[in-house]
C-alpha atoms as a PDB file:
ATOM      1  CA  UNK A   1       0.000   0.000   0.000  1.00  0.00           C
ATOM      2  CA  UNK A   2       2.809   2.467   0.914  1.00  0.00           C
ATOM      3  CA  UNK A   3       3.720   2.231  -2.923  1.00  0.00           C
ATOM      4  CA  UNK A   4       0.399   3.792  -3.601  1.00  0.00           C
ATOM      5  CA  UNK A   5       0.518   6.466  -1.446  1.00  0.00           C
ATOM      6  CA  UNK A   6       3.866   6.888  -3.226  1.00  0.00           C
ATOM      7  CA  UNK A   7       1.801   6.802  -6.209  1.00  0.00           C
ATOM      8  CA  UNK A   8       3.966   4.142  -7.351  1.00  0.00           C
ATOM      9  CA  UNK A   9       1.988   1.675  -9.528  1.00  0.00           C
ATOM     10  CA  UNK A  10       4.969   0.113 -11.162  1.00  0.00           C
ATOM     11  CA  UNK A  11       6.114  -1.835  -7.779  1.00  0.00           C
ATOM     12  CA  UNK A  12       2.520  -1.928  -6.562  1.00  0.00           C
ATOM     13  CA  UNK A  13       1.933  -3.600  -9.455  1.00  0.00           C
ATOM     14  CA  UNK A  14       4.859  -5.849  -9.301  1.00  0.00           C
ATOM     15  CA  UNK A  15       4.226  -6.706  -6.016  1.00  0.00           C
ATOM     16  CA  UNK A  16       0.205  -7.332  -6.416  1.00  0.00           C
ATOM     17  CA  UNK A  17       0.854  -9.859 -10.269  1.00  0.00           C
ATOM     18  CA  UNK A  18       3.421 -11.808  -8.045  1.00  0.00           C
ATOM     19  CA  UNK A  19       1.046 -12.271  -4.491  1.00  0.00           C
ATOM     20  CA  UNK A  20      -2.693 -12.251  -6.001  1.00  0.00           C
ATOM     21  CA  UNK A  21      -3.047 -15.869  -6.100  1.00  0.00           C
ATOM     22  CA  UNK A  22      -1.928 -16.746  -2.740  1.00  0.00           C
ATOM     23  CA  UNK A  23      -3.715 -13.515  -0.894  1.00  0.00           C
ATOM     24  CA  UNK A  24      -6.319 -14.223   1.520  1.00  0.00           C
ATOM     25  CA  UNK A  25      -9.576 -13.968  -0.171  1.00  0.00           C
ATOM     26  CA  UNK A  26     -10.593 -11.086   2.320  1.00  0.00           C
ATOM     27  CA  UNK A  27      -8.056  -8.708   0.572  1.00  0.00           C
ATOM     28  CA  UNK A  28      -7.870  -9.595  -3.042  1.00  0.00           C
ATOM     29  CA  UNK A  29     -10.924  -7.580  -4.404  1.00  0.00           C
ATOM     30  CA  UNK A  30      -9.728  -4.504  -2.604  1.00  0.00           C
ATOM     31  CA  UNK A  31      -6.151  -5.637  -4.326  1.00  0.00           C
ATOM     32  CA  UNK A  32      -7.942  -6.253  -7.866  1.00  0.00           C
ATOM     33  CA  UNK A  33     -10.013  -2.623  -7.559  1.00  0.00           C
ATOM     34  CA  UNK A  34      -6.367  -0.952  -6.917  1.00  0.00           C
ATOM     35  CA  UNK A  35      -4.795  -2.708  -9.646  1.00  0.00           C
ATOM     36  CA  UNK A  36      -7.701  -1.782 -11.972  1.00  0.00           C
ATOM     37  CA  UNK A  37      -6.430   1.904 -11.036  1.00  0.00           C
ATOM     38  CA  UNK A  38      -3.333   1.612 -11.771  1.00  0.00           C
ATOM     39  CA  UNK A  39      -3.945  -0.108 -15.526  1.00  0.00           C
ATOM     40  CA  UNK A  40      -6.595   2.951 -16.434  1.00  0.00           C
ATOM     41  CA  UNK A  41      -4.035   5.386 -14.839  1.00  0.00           C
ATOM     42  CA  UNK A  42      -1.089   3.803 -17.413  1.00  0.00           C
ATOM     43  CA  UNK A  43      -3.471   3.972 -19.829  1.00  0.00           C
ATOM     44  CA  UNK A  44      -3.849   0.245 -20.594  1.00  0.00           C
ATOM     45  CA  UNK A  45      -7.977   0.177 -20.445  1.00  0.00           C
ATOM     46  CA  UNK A  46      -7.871  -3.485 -21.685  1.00  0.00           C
ATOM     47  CA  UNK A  47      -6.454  -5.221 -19.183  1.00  0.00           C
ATOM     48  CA  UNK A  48      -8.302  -2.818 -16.214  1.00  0.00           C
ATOM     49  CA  UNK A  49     -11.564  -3.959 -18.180  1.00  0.00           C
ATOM     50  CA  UNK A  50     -10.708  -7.339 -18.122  1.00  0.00           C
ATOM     51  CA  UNK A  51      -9.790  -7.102 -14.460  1.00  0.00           C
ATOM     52  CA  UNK A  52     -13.043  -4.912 -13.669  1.00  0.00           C
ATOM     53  CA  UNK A  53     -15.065  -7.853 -15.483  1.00  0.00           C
ATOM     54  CA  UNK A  54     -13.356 -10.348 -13.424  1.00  0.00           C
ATOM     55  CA  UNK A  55     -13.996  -8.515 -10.432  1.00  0.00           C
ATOM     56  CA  UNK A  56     -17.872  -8.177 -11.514  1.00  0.00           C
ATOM     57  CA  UNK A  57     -17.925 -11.655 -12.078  1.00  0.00           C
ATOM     58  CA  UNK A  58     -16.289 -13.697  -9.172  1.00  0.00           C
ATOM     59  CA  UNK A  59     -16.326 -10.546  -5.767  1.00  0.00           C
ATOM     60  CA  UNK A  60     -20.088 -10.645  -5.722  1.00  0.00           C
ATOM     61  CA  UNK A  61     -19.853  -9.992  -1.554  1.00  0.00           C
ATOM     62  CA  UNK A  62     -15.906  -8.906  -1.365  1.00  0.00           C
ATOM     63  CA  UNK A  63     -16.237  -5.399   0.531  1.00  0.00           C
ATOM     64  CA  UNK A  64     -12.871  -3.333   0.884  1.00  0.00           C
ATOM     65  CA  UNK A  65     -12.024  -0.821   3.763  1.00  0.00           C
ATOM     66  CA  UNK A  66      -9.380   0.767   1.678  1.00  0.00           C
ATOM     67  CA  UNK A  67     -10.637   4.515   1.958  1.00  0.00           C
ATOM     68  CA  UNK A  68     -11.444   3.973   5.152  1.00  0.00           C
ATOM     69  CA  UNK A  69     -15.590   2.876   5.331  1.00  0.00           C
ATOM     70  CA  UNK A  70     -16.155  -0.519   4.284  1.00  0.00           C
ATOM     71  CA  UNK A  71     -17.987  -0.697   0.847  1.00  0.00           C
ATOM     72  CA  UNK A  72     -18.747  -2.927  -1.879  1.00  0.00           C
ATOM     73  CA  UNK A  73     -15.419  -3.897  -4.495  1.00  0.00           C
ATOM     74  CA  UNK A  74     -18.377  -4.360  -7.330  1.00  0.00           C
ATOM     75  CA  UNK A  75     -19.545  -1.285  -6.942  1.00  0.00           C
ATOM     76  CA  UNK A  76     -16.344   0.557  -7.093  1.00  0.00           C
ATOM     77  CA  UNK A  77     -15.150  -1.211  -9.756  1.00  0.00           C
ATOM     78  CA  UNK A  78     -18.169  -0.593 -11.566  1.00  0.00           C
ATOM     79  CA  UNK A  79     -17.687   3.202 -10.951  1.00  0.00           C
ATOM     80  CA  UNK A  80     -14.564   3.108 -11.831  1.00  0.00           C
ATOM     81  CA  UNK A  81     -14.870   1.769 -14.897  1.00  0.00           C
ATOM     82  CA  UNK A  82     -17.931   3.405 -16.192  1.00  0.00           C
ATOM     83  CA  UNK A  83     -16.277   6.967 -15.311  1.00  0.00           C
ATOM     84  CA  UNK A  84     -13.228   5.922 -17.891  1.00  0.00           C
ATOM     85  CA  UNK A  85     -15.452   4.343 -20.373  1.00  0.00           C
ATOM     86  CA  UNK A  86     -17.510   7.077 -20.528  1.00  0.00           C
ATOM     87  CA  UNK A  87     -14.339   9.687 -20.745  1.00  0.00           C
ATOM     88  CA  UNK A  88     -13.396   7.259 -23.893  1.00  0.00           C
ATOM     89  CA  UNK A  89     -16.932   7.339 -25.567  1.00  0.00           C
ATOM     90  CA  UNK A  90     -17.223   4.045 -24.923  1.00  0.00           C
ATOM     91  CA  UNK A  91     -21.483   3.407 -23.963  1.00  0.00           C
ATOM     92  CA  UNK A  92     -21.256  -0.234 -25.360  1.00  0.00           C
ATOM     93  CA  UNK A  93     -18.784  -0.957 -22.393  1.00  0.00           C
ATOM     94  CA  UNK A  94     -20.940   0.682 -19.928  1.00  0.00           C
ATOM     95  CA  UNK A  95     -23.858  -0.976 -20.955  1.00  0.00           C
ATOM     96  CA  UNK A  96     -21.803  -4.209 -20.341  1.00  0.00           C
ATOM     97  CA  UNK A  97     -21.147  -2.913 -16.312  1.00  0.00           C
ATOM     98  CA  UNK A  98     -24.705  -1.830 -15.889  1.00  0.00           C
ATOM     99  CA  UNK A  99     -25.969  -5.587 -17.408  1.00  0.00           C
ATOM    100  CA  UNK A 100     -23.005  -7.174 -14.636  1.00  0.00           C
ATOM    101  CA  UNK A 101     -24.750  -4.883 -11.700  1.00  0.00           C
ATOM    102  CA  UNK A 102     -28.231  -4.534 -13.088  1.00  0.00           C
ATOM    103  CA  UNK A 103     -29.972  -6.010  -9.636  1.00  0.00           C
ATOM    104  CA  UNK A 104     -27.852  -4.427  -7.331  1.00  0.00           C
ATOM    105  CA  UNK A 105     -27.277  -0.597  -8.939  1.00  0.00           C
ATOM    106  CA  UNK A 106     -30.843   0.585  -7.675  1.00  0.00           C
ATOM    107  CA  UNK A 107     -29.942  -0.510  -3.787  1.00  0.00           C
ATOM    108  CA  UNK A 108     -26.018  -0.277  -3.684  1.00  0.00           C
ATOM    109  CA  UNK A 109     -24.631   3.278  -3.528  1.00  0.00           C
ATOM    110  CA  UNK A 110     -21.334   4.653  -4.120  1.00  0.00           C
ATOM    111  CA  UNK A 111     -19.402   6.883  -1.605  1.00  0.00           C
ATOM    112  CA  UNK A 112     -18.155   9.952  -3.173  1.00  0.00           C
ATOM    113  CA  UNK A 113     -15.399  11.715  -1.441  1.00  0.00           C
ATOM    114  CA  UNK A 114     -13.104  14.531  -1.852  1.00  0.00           C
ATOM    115  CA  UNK A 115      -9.139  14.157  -2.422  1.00  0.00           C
ATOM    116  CA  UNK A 116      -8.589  14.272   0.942  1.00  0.00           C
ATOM    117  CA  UNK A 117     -10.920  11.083   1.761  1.00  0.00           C
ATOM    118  CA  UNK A 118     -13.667  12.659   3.255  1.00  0.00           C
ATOM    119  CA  UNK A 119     -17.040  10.894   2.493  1.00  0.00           C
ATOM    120  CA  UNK A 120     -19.239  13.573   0.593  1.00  0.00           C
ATOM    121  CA  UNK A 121     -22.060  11.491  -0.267  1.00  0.00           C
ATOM    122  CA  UNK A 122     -23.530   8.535  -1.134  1.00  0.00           C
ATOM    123  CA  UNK A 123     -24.946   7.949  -4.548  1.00  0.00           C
ATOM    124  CA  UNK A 124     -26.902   5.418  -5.695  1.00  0.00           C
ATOM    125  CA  UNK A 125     -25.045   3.286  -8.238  1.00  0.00           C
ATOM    126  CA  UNK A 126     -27.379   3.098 -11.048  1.00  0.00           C
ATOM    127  CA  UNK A 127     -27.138   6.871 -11.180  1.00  0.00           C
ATOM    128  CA  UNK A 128     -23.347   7.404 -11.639  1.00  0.00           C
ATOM    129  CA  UNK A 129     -23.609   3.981 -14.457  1.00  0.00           C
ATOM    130  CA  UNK A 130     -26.234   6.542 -16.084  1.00  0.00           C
ATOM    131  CA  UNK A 131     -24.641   9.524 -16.103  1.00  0.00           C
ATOM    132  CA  UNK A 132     -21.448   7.826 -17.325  1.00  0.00           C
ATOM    133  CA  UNK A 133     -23.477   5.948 -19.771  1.00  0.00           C
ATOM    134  CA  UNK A 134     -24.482   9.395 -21.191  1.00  0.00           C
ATOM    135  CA  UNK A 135     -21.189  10.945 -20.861  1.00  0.00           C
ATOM    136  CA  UNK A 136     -19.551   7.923 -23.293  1.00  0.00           C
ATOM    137  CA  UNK A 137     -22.704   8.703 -25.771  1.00  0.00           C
ATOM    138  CA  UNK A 138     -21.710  12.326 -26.198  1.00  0.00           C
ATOM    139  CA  UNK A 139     -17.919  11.617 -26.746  1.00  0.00           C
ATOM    140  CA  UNK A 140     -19.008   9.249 -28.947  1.00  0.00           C
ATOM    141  CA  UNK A 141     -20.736  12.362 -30.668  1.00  0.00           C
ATOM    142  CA  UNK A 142     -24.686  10.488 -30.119  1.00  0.00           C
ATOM    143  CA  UNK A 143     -25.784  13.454 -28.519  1.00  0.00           C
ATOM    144  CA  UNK A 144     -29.494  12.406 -28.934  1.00  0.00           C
ATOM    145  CA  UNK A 145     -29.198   9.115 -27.024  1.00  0.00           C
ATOM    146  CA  UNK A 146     -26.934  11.789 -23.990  1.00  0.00           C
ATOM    147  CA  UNK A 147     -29.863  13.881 -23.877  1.00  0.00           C
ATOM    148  CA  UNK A 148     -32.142  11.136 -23.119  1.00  0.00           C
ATOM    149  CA  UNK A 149     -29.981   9.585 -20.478  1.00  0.00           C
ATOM    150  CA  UNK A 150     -29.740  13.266 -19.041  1.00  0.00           C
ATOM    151  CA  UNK A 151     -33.307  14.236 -18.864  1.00  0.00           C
ATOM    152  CA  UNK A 152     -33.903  10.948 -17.564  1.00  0.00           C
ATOM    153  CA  UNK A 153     -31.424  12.078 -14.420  1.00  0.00           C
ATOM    154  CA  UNK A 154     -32.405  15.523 -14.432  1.00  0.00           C
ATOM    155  CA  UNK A 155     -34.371  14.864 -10.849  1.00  0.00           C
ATOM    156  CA  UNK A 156     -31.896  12.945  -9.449  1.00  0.00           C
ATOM    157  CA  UNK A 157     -29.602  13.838  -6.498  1.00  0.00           C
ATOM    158  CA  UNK A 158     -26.494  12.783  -4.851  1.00  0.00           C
ATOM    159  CA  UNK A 159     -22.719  13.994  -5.662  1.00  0.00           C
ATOM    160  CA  UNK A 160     -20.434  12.512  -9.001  1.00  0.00           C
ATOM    161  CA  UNK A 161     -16.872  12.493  -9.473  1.00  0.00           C
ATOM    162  CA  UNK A 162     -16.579  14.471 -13.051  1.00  0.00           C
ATOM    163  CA  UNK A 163     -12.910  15.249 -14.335  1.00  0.00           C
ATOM    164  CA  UNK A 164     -11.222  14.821 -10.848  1.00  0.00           C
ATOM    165  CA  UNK A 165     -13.762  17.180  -9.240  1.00  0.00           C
ATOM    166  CA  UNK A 166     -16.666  16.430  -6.939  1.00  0.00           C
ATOM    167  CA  UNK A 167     -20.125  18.003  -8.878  1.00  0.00           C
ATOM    168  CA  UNK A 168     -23.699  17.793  -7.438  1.00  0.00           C
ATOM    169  CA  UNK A 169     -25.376  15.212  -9.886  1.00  0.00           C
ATOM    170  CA  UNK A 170     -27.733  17.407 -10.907  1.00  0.00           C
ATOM    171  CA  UNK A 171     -25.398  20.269 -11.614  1.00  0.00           C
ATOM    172  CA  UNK A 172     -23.594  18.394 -13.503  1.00  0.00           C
ATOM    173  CA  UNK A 173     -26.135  16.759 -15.514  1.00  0.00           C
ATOM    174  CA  UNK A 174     -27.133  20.807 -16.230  1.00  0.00           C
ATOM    175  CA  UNK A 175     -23.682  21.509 -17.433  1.00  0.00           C
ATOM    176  CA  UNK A 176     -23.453  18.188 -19.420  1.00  0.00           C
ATOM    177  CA  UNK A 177     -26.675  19.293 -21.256  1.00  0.00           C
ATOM    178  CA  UNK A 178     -25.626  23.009 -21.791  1.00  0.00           C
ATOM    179  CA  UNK A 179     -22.926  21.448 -23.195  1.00  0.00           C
ATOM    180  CA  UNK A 180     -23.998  19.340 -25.570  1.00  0.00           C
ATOM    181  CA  UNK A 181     -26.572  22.114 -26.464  1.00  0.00           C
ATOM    182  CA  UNK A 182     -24.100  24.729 -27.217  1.00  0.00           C
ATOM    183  CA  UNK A 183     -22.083  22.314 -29.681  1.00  0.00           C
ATOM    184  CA  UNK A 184     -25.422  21.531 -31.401  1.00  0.00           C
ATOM    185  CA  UNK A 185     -26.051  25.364 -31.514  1.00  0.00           C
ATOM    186  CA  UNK A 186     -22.710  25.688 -33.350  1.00  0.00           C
ATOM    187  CA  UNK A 187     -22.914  23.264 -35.875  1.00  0.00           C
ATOM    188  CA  UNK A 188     -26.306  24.600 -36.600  1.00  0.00           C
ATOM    189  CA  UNK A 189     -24.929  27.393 -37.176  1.00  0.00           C
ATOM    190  CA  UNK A 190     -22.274  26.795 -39.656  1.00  0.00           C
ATOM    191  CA  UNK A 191     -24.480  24.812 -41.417  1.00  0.00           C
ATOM    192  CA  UNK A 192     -27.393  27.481 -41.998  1.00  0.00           C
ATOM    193  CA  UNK A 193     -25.564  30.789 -41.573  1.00  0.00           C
END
């Protein structure tokens, strides 16, 4: 862990490949959510998807205490992963996380905290998977199906980690729609002015 803090993911890394199979059972989700981390953070998104899916598929009760409450590894990793598919435009693979967590996203929420560790809020699940789901959709220019996802969450509440910065949902489902208004506006306007 101390090579984390470091943020070191090279010997965390090293260190995590070599001990995973022979970890107490107890730890290894919390080991395979940090690991996840550290692939999307090197930029290797394959191998933290296969990891996420792996986690999604085989941790169904692992809880972690890494950030210092005890919460669920799925639904972490499922956070996790939806927030960088949907930075990479990529709604097919969060449609694939939401199928993986469809019975538990309504109930299980995610705790959102600052970059200090201090809880914010807890929001339900499903909601960040949406939002996520409609951030991949617009940049994967489908700005229709974003709107739909967005109006959809536009009544919703709870906080959402967007670009390394703690938003209120619904403020930043606002902003995400002015957004994707304003381009529309543009284009519109280069194509009839």
């Amino acid at each position: 862990m101390q090579y984390l803090e470091d943020g070191d993911c090279g010997r965390f890394m090293a260190v995590a490949k070599r001990d995973l199979d022979g970890m107490d059972e107890a730890e290894k989700g919390g080991v395979m959510y940090l690991m996840c981390r550290c692939y999307f953070k090197d930029g290797d998104y394959d191998k933290g998807k296969a990891l996420i899916m792996d986690i999604l598929k085989t941790r169904y009760d692992a809880v972690t205490d890494l950030l210092g409450d005890r919460e669920k590894v799925r639904t972490l990793a499922a956070a996790l992963f939806a927030g960088e598919a949907g930075k990479r435009g990529k709604a097919e693979d969060v449609k694939e996380v939401q199928a993986a967590v469809d019975k538990d996203s309504t109930l299980d929420r995610l705790l959102v905290r600052d970059s200090e560790g201090t809880l914010v809020s807890r929001t339900k699940l499903s909601y960040v998977l949406r939002f996520h789901e409609a951030q991949a959709y617009k940049n994967s220019d489908r700005a229709e199906q974003a709107l739909s996802i967005l109006k959809e969450l536009s009544f919703s509440s709870g906080k959402i980690m967007v670009d390394g910065k703690i938003e209120g949902l619904r403020e930043a489902v606002d902003s995400m729609t002015a957004e994707i208004t304003a381009t529309a506006m543009v284009w519109f306007k280069r194509l009839f002015v």
